[in-house]
N, C-alpha and C. Protein backbone atom coordinates (compact mmCIF):
# COMPACT_ATOMS: atom_id res chain seq x y z
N UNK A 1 100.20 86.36 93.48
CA UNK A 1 100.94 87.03 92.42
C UNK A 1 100.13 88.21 91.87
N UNK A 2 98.94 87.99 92.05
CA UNK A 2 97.80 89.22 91.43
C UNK A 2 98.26 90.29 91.98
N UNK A 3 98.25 89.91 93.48
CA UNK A 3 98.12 91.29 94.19
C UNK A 3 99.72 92.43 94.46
N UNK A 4 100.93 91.34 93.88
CA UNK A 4 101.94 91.82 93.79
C UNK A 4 101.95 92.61 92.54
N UNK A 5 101.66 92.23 91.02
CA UNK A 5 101.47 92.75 90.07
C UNK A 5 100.36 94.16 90.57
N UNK A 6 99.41 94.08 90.65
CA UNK A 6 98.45 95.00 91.00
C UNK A 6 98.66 96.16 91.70
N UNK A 7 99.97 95.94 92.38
CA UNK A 7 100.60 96.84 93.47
C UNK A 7 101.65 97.36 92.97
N UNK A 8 102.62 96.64 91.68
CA UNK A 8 103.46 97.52 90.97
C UNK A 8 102.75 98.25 90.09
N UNK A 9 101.81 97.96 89.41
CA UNK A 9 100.98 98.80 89.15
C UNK A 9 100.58 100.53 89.42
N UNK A 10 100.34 100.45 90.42
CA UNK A 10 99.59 101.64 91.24
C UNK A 10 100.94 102.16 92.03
N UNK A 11 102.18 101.36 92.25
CA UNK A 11 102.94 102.29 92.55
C UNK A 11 103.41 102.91 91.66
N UNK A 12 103.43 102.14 90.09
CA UNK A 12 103.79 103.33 89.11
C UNK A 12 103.11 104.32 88.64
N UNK A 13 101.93 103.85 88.81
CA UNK A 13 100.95 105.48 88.28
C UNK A 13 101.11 106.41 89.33
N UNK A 14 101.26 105.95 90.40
CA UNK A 14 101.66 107.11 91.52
C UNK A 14 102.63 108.00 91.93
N UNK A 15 103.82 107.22 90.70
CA UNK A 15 105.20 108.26 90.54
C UNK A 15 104.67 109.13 89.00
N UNK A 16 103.64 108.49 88.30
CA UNK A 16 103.48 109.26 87.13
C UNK A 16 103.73 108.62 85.27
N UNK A 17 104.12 106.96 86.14
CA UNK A 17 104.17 106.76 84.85
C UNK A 17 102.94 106.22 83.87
N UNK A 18 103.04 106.69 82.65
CA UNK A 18 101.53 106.67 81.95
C UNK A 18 101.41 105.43 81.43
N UNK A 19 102.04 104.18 81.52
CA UNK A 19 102.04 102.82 81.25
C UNK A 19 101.65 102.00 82.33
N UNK A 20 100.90 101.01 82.04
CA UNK A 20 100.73 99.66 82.80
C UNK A 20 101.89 98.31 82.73
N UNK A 21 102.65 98.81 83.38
CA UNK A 21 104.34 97.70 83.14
C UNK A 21 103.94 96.24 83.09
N UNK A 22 102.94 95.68 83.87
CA UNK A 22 102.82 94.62 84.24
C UNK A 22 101.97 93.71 82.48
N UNK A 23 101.69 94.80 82.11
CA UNK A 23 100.99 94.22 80.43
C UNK A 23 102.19 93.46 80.10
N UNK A 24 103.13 93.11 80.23
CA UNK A 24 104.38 92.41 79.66
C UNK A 24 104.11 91.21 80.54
N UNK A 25 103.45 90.86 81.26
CA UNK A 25 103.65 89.51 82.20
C UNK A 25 102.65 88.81 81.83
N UNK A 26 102.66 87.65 81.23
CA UNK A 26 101.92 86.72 80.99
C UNK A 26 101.94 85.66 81.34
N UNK A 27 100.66 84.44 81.27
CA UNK A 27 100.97 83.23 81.84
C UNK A 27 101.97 82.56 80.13
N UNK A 28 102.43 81.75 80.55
CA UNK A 28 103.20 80.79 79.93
C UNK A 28 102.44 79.90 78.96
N UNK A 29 101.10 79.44 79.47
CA UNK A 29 100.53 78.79 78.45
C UNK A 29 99.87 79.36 77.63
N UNK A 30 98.72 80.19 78.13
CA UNK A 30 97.94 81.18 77.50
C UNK A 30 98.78 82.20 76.58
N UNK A 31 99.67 82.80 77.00
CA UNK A 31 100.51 83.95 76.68
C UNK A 31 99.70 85.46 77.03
N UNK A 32 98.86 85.54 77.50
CA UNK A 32 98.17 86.47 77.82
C UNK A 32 98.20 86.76 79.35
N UNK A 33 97.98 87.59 79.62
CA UNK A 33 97.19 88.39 81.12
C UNK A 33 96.65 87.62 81.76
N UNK A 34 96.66 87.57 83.12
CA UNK A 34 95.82 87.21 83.60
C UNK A 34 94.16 87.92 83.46
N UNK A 35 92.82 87.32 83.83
CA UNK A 35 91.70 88.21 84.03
C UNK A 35 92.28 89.19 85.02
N UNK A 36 92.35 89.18 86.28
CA UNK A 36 92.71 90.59 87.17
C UNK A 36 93.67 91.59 86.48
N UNK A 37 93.95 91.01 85.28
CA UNK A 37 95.21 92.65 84.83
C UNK A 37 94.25 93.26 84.06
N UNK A 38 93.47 93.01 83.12
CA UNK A 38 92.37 93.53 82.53
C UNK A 38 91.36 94.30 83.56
N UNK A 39 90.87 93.77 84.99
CA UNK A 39 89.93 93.98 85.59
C UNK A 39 90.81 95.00 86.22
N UNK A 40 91.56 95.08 86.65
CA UNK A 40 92.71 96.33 87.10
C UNK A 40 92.71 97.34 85.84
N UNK A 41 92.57 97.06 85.01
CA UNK A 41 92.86 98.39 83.63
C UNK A 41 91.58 98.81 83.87
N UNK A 42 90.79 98.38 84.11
CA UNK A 42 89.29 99.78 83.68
C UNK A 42 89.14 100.19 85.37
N UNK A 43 89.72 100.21 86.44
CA UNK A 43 90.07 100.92 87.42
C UNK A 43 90.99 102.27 87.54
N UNK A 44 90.04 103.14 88.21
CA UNK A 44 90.81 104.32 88.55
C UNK A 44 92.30 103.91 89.29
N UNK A 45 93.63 104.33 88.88
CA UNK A 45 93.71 105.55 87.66
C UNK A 45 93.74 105.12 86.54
N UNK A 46 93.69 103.58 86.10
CA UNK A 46 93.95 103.48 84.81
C UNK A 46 93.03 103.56 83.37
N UNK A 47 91.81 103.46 84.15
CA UNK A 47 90.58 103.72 83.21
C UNK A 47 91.04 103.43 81.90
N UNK A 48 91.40 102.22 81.51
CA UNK A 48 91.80 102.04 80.08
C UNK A 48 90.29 101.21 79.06
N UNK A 49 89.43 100.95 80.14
CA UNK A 49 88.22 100.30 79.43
C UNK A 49 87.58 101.85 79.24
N UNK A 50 87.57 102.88 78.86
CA UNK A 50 87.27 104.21 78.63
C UNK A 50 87.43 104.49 77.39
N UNK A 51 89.34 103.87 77.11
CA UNK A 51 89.41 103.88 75.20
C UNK A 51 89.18 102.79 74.56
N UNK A 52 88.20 103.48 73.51
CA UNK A 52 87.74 102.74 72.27
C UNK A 52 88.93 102.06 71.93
N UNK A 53 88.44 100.67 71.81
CA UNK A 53 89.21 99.89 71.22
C UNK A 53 91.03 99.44 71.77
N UNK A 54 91.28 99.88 72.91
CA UNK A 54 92.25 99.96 73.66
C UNK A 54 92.04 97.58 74.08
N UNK A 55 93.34 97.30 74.03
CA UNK A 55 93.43 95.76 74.41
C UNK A 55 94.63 95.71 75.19
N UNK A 56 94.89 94.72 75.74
CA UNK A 56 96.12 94.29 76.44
C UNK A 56 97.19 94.38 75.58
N UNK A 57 97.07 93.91 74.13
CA UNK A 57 98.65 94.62 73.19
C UNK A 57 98.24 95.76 73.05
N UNK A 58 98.03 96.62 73.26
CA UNK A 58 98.01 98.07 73.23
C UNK A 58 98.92 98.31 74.21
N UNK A 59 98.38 98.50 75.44
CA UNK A 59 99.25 98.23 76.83
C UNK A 59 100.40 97.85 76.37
N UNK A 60 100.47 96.51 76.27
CA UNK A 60 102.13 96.33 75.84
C UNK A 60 102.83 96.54 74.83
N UNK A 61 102.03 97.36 73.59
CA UNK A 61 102.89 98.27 72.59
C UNK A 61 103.30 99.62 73.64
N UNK A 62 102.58 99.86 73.72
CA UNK A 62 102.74 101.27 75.22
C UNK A 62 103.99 100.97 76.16
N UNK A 63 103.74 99.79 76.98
CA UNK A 63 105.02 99.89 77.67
C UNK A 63 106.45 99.79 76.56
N UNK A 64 106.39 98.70 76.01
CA UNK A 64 107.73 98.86 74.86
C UNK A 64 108.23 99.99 74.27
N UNK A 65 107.33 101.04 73.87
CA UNK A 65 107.51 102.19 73.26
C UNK A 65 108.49 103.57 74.51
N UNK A 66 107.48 103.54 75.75
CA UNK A 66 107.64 103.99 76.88
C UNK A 66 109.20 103.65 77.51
N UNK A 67 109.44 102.49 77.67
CA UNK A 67 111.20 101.92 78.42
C UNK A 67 111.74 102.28 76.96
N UNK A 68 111.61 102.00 75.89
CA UNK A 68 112.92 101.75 74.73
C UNK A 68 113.54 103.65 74.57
């Protein structure tokens, strides 16, 4: 499932979109991310471990803001 998420990912930065879509998918118990969606954000292109203070609800205030 990582590597399916990881791959919608990078096909969307590759059409241009400036969101990480997959920040909306969480496990069920945790309610959070998996570790690999975090370890995927501070990867080129998303370099999101770059902004100060940037978290996984950031990301998913971002995508919500972005689709609505």
């Amino acid at each position: 499932m990582s590597n399916l998420l990881e791959a919608a990912c990078r096909v969307e930065a590759d059409r241009g979109v400036p969101v990480m879509l997959t920040a909306i998918v969480v496990n069920k118990r945790s309610k959070r991310p998996s570790d690999q969606f975090e370890e995927l954000a501070k990867t080129a292109p998303f370099r999101r471990g770059d902004e100060p203070g940037w978290t996984w609800e950031t990301e998913k205030r971002r995508v919500f803001a972005h689709y609505s």
